[in-house]
C-alpha atoms as a PDB file:
ATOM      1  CA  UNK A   1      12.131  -1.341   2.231  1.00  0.00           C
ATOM      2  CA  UNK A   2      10.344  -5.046   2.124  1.00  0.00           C
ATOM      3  CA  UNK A   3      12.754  -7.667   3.263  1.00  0.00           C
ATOM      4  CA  UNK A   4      13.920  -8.717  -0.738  1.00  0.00           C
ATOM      5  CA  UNK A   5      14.532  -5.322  -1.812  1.00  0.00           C
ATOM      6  CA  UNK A   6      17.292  -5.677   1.085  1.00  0.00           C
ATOM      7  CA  UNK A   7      18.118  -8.952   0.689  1.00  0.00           C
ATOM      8  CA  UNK A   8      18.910  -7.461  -3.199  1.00  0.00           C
ATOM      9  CA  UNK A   9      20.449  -5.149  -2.215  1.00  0.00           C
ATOM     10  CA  UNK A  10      22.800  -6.964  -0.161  1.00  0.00           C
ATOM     11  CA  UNK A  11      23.747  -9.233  -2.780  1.00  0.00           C
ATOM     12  CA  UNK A  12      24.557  -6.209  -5.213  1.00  0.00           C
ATOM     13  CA  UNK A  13      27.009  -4.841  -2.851  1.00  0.00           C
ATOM     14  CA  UNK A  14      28.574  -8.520  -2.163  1.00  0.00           C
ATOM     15  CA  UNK A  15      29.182  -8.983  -5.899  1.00  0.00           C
ATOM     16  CA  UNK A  16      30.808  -5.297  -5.796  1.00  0.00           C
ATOM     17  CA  UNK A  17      33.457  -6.544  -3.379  1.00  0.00           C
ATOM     18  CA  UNK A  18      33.684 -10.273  -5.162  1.00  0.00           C
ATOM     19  CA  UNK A  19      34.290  -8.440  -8.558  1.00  0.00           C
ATOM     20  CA  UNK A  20      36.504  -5.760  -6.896  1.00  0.00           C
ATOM     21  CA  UNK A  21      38.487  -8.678  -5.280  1.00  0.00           C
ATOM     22  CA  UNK A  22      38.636 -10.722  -8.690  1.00  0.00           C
ATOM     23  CA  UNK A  23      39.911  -7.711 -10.280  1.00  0.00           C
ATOM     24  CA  UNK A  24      42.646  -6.871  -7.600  1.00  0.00           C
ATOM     25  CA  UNK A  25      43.749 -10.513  -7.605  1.00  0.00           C
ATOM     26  CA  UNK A  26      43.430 -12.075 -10.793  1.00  0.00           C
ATOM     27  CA  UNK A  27      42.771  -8.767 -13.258  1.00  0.00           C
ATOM     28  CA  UNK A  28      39.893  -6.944 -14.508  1.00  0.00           C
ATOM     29  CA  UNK A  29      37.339  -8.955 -16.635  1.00  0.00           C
ATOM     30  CA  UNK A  30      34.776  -6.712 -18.631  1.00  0.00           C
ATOM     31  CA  UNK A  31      32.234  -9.624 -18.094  1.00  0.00           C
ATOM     32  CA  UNK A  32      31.762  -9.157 -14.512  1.00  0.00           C
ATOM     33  CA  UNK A  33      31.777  -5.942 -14.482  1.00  0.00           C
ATOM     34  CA  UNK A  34      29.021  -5.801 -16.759  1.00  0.00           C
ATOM     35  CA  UNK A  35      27.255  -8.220 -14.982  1.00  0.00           C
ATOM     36  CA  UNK A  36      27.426  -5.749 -11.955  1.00  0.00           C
ATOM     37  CA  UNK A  37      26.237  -2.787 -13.452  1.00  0.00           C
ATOM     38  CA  UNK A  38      23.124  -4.531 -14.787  1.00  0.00           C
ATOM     39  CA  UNK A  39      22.419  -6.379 -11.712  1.00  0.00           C
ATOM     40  CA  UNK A  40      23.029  -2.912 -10.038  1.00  0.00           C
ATOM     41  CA  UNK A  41      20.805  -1.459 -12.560  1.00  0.00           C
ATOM     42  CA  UNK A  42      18.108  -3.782 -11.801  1.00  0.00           C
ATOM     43  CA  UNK A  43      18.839  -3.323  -7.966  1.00  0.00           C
ATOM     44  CA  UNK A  44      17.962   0.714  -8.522  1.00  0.00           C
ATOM     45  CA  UNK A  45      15.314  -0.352 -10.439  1.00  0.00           C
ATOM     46  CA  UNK A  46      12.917  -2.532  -8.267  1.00  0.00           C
ATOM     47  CA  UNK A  47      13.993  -0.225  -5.145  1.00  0.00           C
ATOM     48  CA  UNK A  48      12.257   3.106  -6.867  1.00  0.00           C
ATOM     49  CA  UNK A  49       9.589   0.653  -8.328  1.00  0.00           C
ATOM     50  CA  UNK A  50       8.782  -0.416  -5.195  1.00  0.00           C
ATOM     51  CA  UNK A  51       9.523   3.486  -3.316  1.00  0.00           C
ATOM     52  CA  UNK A  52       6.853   4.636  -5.811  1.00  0.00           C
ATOM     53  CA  UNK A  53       4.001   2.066  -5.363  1.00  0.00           C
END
């Protein structure tokens, strides 16, 4: 893996544990967890896009 494919990675696991923590404290909020699963999405996305090529 190139060094922004971890760096992305990274930050999709970091927003896991902010939105987790958000949730725990303050309640859930659909929003971010949206948010998550598309930056997630995208995550999985450029890492098999860049695994294939």
């Amino acid at each position: 893996m190139t060094g922004s494919v971890k760096t992305m990675g990274v930050i999709t696991v970091g927003a896991l544990v902010a939105v987790t923590g958000y949730s725990a404290v303050l309640g859930s909020n659909g929003w971010l967890w949206f948010g998550w699963v598309v930056l997630g999405l995208v995550t999985v996305g450029v890492i098999a896009s860049r695994g294939s090529g």
